[in-house]
Protein backbone atom coordinates (compact mmCIF):
# COMPACT_ATOMS: atom_id res chain seq x y z
CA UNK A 1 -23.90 -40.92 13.03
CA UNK A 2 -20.34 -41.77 14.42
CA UNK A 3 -19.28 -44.54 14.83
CA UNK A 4 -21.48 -47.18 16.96
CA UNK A 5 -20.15 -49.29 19.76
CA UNK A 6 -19.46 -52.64 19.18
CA UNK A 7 -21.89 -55.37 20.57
CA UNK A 8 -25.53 -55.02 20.95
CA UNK A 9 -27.89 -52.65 20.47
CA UNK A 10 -31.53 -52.42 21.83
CA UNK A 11 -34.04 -49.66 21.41
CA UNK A 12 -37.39 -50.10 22.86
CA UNK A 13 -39.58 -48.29 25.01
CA UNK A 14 -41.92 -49.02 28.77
CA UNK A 15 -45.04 -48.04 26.79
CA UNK A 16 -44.78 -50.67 24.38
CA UNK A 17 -45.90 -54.55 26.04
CA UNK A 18 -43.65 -56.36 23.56
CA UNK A 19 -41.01 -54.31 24.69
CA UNK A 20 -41.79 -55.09 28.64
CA UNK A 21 -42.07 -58.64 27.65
CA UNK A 22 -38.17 -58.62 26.27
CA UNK A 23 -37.40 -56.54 29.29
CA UNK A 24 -35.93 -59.42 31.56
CA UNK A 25 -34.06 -61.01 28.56
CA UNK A 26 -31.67 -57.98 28.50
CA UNK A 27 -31.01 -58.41 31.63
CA UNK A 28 -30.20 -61.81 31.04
CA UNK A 29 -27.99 -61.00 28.08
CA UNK A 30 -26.23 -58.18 30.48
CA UNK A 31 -25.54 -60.92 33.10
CA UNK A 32 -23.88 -63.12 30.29
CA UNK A 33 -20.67 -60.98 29.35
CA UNK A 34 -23.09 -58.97 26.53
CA UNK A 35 -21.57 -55.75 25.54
CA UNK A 36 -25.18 -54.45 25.48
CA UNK A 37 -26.83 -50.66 25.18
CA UNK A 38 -30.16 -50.10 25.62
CA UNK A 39 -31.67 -46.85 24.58
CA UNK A 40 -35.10 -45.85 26.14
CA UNK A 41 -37.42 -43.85 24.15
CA UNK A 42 -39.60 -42.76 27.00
CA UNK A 43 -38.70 -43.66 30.81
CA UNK A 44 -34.95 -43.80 31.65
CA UNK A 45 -35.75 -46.76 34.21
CA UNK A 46 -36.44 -49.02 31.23
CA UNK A 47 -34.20 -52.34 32.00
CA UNK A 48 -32.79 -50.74 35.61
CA UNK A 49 -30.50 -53.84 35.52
CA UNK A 50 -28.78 -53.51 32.61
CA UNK A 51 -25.97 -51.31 33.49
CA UNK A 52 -25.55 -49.36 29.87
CA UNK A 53 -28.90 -47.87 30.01
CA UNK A 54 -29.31 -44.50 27.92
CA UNK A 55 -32.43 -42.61 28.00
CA UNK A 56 -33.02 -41.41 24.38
CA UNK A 57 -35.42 -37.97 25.88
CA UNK A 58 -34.57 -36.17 22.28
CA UNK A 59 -34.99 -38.93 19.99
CA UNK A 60 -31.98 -38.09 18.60
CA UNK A 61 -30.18 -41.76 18.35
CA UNK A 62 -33.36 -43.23 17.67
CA UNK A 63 -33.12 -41.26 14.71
CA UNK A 64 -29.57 -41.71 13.40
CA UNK A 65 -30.45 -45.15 13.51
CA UNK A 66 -33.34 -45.39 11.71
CA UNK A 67 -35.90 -47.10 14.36
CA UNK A 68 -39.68 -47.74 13.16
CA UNK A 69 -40.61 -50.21 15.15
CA UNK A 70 -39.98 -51.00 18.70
CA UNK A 71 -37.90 -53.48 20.34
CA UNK A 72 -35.22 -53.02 17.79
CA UNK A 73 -32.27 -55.56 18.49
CA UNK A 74 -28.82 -54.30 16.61
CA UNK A 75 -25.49 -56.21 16.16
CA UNK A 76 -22.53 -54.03 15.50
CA UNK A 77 -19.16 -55.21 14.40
CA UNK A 78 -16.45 -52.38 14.16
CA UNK A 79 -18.26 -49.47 14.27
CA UNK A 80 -20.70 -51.02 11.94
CA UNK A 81 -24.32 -52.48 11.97
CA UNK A 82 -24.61 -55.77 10.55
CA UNK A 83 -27.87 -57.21 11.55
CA UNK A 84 -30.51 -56.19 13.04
CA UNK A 85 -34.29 -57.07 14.06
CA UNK A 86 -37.65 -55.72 15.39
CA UNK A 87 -40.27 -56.84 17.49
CA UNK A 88 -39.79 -60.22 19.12
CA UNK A 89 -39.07 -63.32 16.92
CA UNK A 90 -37.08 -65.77 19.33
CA UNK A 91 -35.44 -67.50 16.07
CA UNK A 92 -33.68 -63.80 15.33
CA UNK A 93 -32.56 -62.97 18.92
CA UNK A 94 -30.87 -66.09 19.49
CA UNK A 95 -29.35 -65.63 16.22
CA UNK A 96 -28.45 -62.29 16.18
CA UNK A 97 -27.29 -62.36 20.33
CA UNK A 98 -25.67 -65.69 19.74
CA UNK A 99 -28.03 -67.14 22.90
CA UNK A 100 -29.70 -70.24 21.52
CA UNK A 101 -31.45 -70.76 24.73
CA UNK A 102 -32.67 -66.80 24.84
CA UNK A 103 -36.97 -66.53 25.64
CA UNK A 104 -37.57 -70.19 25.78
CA UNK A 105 -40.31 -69.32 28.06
CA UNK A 106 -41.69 -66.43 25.75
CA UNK A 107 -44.06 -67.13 23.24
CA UNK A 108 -42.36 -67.75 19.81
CA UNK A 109 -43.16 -64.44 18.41
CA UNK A 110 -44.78 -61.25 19.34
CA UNK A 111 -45.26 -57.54 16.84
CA UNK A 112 -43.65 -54.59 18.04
CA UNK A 113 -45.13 -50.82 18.43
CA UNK A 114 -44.33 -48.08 16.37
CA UNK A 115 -41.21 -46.09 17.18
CA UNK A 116 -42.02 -42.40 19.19
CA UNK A 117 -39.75 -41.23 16.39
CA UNK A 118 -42.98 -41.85 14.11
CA UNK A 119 -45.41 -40.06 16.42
CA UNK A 120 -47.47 -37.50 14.52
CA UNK A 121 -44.99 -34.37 13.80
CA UNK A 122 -42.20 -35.77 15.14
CA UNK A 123 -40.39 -37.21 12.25
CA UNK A 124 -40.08 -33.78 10.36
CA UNK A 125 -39.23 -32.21 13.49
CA UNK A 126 -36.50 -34.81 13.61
CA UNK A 127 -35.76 -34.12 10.16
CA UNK A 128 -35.26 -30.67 10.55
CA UNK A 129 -33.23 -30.65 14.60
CA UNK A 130 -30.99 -33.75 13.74
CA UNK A 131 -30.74 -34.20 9.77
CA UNK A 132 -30.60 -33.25 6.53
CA UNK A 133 -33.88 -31.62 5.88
CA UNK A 134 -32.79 -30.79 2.47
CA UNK A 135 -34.64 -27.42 2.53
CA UNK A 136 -32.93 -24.76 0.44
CA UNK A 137 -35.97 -21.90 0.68
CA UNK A 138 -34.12 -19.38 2.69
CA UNK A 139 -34.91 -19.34 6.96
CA UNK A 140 -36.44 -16.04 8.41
CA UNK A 141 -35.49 -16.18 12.40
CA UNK A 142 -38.46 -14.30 14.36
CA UNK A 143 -37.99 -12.96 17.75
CA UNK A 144 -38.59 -14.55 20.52
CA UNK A 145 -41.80 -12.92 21.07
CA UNK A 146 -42.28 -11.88 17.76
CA UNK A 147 -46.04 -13.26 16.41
CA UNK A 148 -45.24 -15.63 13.45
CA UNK A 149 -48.62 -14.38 11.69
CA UNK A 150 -48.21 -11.10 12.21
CA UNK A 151 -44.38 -11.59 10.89
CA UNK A 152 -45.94 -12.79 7.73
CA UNK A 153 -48.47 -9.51 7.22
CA UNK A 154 -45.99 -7.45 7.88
CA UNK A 155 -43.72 -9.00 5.30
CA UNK A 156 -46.46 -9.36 2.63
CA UNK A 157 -46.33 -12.65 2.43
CA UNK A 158 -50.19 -12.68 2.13
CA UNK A 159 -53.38 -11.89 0.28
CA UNK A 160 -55.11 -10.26 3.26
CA UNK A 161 -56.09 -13.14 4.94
CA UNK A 162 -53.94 -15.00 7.99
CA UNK A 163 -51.23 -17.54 6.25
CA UNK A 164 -49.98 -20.99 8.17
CA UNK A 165 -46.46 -20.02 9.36
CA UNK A 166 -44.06 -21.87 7.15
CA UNK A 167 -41.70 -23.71 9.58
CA UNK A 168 -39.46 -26.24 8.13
CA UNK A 169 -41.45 -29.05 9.76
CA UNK A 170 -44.46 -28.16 8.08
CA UNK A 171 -43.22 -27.75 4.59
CA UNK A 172 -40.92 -31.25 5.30
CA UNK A 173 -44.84 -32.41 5.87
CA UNK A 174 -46.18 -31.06 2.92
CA UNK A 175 -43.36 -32.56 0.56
CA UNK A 176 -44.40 -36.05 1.70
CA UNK A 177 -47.56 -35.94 -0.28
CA UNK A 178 -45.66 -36.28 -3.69
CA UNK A 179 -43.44 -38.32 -4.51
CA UNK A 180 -41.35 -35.31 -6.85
CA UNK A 181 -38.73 -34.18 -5.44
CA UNK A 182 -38.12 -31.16 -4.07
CA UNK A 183 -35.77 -29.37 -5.78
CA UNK A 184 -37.44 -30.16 -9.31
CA UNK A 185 -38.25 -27.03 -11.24
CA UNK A 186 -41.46 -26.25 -12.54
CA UNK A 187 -40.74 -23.56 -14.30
CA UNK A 188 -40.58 -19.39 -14.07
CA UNK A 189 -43.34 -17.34 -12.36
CA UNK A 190 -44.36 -14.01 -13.65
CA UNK A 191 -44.30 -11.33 -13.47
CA UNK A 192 -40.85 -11.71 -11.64
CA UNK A 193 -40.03 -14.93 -13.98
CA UNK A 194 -38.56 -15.99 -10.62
CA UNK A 195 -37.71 -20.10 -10.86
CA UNK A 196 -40.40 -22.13 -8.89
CA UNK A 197 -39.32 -25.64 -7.23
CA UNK A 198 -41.81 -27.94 -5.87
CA UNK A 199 -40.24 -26.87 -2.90
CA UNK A 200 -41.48 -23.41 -3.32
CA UNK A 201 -44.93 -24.97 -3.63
CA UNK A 202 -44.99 -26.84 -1.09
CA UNK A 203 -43.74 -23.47 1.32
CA UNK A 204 -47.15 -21.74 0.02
CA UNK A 205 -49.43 -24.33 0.33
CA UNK A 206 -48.82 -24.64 4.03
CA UNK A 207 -49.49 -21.05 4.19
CA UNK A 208 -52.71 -21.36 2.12
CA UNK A 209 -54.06 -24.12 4.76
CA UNK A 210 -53.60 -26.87 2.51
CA UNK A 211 -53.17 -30.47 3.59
CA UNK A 212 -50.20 -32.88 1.98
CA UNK A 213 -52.79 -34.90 0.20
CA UNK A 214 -53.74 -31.74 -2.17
CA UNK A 215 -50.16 -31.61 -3.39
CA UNK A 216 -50.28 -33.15 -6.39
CA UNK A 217 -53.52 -31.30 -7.60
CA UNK A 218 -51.36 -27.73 -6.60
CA UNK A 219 -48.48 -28.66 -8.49
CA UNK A 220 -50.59 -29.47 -11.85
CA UNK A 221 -52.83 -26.30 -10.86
CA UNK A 222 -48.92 -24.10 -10.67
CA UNK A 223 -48.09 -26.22 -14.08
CA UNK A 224 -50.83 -24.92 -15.97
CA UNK A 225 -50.75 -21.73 -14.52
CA UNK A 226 -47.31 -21.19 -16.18
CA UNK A 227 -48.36 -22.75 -19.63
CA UNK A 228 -47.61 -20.21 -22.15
CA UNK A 229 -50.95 -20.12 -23.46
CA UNK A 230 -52.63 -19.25 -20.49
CA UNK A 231 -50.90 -16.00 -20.22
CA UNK A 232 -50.23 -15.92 -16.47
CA UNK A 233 -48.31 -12.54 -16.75
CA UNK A 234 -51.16 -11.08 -18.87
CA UNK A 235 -53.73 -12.37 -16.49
CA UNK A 236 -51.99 -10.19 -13.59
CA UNK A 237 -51.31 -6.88 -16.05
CA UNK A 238 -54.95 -6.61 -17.48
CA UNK A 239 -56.93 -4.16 -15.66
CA UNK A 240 -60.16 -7.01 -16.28
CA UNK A 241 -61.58 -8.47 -13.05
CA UNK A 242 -59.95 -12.04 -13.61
CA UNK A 243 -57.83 -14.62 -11.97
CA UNK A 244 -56.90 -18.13 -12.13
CA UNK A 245 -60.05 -20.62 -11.65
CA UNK A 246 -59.38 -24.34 -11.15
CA UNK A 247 -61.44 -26.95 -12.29
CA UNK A 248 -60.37 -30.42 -11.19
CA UNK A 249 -61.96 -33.77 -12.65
CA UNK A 250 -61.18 -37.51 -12.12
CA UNK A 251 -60.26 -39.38 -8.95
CA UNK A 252 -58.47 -37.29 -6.89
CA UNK A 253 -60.93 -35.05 -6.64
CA UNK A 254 -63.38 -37.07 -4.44
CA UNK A 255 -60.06 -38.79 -2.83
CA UNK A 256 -59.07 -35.27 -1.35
CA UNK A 257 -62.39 -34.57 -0.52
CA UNK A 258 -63.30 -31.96 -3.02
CA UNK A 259 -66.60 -30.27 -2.92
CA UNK A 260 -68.61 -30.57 -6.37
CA UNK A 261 -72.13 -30.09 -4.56
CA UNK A 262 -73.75 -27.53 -3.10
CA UNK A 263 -71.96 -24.39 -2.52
CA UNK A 264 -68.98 -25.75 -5.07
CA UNK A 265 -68.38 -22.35 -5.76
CA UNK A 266 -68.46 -20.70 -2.51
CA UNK A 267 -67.04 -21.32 0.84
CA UNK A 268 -66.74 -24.21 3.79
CA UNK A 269 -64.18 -26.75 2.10
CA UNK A 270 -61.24 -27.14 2.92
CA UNK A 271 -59.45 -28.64 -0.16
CA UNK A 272 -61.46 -26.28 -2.80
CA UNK A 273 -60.54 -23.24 -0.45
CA UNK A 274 -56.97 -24.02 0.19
CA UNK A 275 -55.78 -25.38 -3.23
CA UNK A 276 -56.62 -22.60 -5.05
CA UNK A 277 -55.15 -20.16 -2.69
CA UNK A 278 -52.06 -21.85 -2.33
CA UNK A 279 -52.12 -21.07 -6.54
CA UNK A 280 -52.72 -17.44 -5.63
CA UNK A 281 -49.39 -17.15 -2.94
CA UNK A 282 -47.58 -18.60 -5.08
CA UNK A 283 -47.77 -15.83 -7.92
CA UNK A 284 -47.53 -13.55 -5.40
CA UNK A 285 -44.74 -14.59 -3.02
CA UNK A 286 -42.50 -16.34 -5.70
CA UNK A 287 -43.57 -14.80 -8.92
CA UNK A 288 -43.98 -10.60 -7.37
CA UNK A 289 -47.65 -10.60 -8.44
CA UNK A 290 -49.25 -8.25 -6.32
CA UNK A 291 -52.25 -5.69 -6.19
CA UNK A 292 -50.99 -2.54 -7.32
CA UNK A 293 -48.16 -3.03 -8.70
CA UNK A 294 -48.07 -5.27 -11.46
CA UNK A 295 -51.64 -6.86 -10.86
CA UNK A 296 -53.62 -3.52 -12.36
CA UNK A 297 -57.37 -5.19 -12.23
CA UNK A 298 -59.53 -2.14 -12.29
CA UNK A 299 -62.01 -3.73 -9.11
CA UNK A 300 -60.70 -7.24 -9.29
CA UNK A 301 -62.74 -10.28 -7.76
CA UNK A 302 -63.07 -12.44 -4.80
CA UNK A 303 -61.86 -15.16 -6.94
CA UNK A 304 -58.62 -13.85 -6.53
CA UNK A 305 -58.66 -15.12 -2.81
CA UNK A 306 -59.18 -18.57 -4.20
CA UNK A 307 -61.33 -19.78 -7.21
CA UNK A 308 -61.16 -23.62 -7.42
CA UNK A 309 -63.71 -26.62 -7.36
CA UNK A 310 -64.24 -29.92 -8.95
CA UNK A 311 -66.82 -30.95 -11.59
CA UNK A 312 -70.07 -33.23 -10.31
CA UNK A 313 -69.13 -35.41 -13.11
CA UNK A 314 -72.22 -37.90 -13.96
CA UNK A 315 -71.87 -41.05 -16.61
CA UNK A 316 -74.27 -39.59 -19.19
CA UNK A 317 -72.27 -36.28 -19.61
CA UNK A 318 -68.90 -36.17 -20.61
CA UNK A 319 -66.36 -34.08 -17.76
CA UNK A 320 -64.45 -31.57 -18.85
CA UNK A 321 -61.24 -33.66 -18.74
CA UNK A 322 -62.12 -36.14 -21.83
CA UNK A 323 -63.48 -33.18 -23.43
CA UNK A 324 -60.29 -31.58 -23.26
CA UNK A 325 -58.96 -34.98 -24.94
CA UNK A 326 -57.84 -37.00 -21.46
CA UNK A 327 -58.70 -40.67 -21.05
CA UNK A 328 -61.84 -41.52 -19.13
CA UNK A 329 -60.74 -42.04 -15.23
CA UNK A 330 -57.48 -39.61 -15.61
CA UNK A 331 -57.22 -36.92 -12.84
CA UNK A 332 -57.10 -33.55 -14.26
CA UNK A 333 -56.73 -29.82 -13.93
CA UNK A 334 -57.78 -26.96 -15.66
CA UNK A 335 -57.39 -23.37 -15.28
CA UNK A 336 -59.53 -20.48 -16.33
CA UNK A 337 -58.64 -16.85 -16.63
CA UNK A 338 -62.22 -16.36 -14.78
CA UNK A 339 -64.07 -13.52 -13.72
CA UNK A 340 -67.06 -13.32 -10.98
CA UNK A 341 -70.13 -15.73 -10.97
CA UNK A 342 -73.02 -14.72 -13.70
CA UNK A 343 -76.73 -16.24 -12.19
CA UNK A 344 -78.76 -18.01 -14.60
CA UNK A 345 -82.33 -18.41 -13.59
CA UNK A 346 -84.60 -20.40 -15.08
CA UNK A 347 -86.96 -22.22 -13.07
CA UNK A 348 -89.77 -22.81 -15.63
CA UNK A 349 -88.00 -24.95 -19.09
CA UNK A 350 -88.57 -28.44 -19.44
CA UNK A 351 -87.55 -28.87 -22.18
CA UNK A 352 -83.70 -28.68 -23.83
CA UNK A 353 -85.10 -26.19 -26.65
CA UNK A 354 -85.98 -24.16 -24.10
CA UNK A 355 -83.16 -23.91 -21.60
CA UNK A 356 -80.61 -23.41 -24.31
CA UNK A 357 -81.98 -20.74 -25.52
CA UNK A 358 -82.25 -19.14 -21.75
CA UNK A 359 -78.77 -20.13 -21.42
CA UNK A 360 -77.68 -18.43 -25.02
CA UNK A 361 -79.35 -15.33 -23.88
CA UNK A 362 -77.39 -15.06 -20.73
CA UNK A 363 -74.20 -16.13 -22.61
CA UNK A 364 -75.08 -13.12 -24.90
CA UNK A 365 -74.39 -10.66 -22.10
CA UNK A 366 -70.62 -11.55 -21.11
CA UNK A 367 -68.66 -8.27 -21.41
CA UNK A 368 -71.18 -6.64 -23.34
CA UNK A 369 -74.39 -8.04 -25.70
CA UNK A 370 -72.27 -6.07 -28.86
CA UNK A 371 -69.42 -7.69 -28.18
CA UNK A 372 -68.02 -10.75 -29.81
CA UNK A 373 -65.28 -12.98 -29.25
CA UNK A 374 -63.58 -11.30 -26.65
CA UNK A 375 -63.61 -13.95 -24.39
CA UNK A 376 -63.67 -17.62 -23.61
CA UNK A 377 -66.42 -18.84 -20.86
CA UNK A 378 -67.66 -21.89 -19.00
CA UNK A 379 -71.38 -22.51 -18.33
CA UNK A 380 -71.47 -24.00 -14.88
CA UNK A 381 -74.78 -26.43 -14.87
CA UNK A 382 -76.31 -27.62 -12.11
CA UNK A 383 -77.65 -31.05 -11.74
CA UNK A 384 -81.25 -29.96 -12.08
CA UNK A 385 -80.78 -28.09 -15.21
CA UNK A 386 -78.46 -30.73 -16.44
CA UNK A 387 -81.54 -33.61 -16.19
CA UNK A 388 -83.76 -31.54 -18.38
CA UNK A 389 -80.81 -32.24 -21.05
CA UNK A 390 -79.69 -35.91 -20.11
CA UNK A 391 -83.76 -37.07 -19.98
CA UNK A 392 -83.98 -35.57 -22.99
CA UNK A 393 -81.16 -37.38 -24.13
CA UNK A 394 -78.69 -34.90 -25.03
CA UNK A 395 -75.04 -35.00 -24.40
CA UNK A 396 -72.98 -32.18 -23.60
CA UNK A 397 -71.61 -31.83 -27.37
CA UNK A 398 -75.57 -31.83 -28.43
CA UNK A 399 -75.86 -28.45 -25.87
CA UNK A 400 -72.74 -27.05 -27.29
CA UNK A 401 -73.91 -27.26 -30.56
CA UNK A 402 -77.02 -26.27 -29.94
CA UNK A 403 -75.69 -23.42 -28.04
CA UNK A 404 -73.50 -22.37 -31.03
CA UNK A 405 -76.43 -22.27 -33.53
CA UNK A 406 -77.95 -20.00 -30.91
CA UNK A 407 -75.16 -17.68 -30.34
CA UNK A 408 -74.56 -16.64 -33.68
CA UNK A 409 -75.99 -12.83 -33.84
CA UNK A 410 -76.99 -10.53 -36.45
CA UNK A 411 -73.80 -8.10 -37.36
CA UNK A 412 -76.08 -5.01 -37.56
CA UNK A 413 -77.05 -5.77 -33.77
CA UNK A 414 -73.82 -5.97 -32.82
CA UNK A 415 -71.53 -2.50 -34.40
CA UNK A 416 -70.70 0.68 -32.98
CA UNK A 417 -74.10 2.66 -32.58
CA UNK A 418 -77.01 -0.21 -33.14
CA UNK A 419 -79.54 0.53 -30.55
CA UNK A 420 -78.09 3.35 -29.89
CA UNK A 421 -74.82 2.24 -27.72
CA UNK A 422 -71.65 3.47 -28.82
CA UNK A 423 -69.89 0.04 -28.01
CA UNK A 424 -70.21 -2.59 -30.31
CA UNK A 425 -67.71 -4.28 -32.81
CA UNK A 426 -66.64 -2.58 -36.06
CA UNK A 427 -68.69 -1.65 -39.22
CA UNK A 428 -67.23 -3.89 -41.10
CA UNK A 429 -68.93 -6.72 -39.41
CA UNK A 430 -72.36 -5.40 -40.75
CA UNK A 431 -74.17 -7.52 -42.64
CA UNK A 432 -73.80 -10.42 -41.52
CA UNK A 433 -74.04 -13.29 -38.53
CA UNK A 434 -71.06 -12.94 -36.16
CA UNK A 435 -70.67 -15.62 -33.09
CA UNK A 436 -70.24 -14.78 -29.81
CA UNK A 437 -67.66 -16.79 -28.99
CA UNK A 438 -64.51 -18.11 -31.04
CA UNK A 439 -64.14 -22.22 -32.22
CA UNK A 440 -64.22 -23.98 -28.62
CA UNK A 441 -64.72 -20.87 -26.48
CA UNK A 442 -68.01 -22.20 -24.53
CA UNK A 443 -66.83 -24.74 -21.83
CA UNK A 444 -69.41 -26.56 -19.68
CA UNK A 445 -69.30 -28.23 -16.30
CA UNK A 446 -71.63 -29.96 -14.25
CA UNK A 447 -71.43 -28.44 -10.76
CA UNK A 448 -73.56 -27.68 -7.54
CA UNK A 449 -76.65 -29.26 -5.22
CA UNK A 450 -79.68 -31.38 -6.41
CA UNK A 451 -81.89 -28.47 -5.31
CA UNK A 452 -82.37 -25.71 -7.51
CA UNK A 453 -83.30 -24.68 -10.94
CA UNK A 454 -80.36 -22.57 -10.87
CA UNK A 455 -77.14 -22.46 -13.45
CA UNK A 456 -74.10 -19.43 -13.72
CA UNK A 457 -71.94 -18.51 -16.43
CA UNK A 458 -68.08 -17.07 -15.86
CA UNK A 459 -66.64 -15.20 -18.27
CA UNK A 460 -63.09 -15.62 -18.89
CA UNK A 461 -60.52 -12.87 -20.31
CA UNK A 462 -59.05 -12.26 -23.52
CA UNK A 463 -59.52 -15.66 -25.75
CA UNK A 464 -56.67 -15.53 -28.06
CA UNK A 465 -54.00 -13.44 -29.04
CA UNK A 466 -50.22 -12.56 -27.97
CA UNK A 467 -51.64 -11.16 -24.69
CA UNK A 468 -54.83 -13.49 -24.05
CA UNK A 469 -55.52 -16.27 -22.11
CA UNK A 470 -56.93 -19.56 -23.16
CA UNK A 471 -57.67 -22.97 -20.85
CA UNK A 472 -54.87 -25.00 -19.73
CA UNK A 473 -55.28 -28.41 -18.55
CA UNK A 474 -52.64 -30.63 -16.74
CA UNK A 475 -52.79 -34.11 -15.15
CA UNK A 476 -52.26 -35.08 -11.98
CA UNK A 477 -49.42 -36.99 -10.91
CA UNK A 478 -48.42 -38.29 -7.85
């Protein structure tokens, strides 16, 4: 801002009662050889006798001047501020005016209101019109009439579904729920290897829906997403049916308002819908990952839309985040290379014995019952099924190992031509017991309603290898 005029400065505003209850005193001060402007946020008959009376319609000087609160009270001295107040405390106006009989007849003291520049929206919109937003994510000027939604379809700026327009105000919002900066990298985005700032983050999570409170969970989600083991290129090239799945644990989770109940897995909230989209745009509008051209699934899944929840975590089984070697209480994300959602029914075991070895049988069938480590998976459990484990007094390693014990098949079951099915692993693998799934491949989670005998498996893609995919996990930092 240039510079100010000397004398006082007052910013206040009629809707405001400490501000009406000041109102004579500038009036007063005015009358007394004061060089004294008043700025009025709201009616420009504020202080009527005070003949320097500006009325601030734009904000715009509020602004420059940094007002939060309302009365301010400024003293400037060349061109400069060098004190300066809010509210009413008689004590500072006498002080800072130089009156030391000023509002003997007000009460000693009285709070201020909150400046209009603070008014939901306003301040990035302030931001952007008057300052340095600090945005570098180049600005797309629509047409006057031009739709803003449609603008984005026709640009391809989504997965098929409407986006949130991007404006400058709204990604200004979005930034204030971390405290990173903006222009931090967090890495390179395949396919396109294009460089990703948490700017670039925060642009696609307003156009997933998200709110600025989910930030920090996207940003960890993005962060593992890029991990070299997960294999974020290879997860777009394969022509499998997978796509990033989040799993969040710890605080945050219930903070934001994350569903881990019923329907967990499907549709109706906003932060499990939103946060893994927002994921999903940003492979495709900063990294080039789109369908059918580099992503090659042969049918893909509706995961690719969005595939994220949060575990039902419960103190007698382990989450996923300590399993994955995080302290207890630490918020956490992991991603998946997931496919679509497996049922598991089994509405009659009581016992552990006997739900494990339902559950091994299912886990048998990912990609194909002669097939063996091909691919990691996670057992989602719901709480019903989980109690016949935790009365039973089994942790989740006990199921694990259990499930283990279970899953390692006979190697003439499993070659090329057993049972008369040309797929099937090599003959070399005759003989023998071969398990279904590498070291560490099964992941469980606890996840879903309190009604229903029900569970579901998701198989994942590729376990190992130069072009596989394996879990990534990632705290969550603010």
């Amino acid at each position: 801002m240039s510079a100010l005029p000397d004398g006082l400065i007052v910013v206040a505003k009629r809707d405001c009662p400490t501000c009406t209850l000041i109102e004579p005193l500038l009036g007063e001060l005015a009358r007394g050889g004061h060089a004294l402007t008043v700025y009025s946020q709201d009616e420009p008959d504020y202080a009527a006798d005070v003949p320097n009376v500006v009325h601030d319609r734009t904000l715009e000087i509020s602004y420059r001047l940094s007002i939060e609160f309302v009365p301010t009270l400024i003293r400037v001295e060349h061109g400069q501020e060098v004190e300066r107040t809010y509210g009413w405390h008689r004590g500072d106006w006498q002080q800072i005016t130089g009156c030391r009989g000023l509002g003997l007849a007000l009460p000693e003291m009285r709070p201020g209101c909150g400046s209009k520049t603070l008014d939901p929206g306003i301040a990035e919109a302030l931001a952007v019109r008057f300052g340095d937003a600090g945005l570098t994510s180049r600005q797309i000027t629509l047409g006057e009439f031009e739709d803003a939604i449609e603008a984005c379809f026709e640009r391809g700026w989504t997965d098929g579904l409407p986006v949130v327009p991007p404006t400058g105000e709204r990604v200004l919002r979005m930034l204030r729920g971390t405290g990173r900066a903006a222009d931090e990298l967090i890495g390179q985005v395949p396919p396109d290897q294009a460089p990703c700032t948490v700017e670039k983050v925060a642009v696609n999570a307003v156009m997933a829906g998200c709110k600025p409170e989910y930030m920090p969970v996207v940003l960890a989600a993005v962060e593992a997403a890029l991990a070299e083991e997960f294999g974020m290129h290879g997860v777009l090239c394969t022509t499998m049916f997978c796509g990033p799945m989040v799993v969040v644990n710890g605080p945050v989770a219930r903070a934001i308002g994350m569903n881990s109940g019923v329907n967990a897995l499907g549709q109706g909230n906003r932060a499990n819908a939103t946060i893994g989209r927002a994921l999903q745009l940003v492979v495709r509008n900063v990294g080039g990952g789109r369908p059918g051209e580099v992503d090659r699934a042969t049918m893909g899944t509706p995961g690719k839309y969005t595939f994220c929840f949060a575990e039902a975590e419960d103190d007698r089984w382990e989450p996923l985040s300590q399993q994955r070697g995080f302290a207890p209480g630490t918020s956490t994300v992991t991603l998946f290379a997931g496919e679509g959602v497996q049922t598991v029914v089994d509405q009659k075991s009581r016992t552990p014995e006997s739900l494990a070895r339902t559950f091994a049988a299912c886990l048998r069938t990912v990609d194909h019952p002669k097939l063996a480590m091909a691919a990691d998976v996670f057992l989602a459990v719901s709480p019903d099924h989980c109690r016949v484990f935790t009365d039973a007094g089994w942790s989740k390693a006990r199921l694990l190992e259990e499930l283990e014990g279970l899953l390692q098949l006979p190697g003439d079951e499993m070659v090329t031509g057993a049972n008369g099915i040309a797929e099937g692993l090599p003959a070399k693998f005759a003989g023998g017991m071969v398990p279904k799934f590498r070291p560490g491949g099964i992941n469980i989670v606890r996840v879903g309603g309190t009604a229903g005998l029900f569970s579901a498996i998701i198989p994942g893609w590729a376990a190992s290898g130069p072009t596989g995919s394996t879990p990534v996990t990632r705290e969550v930092s603010v």
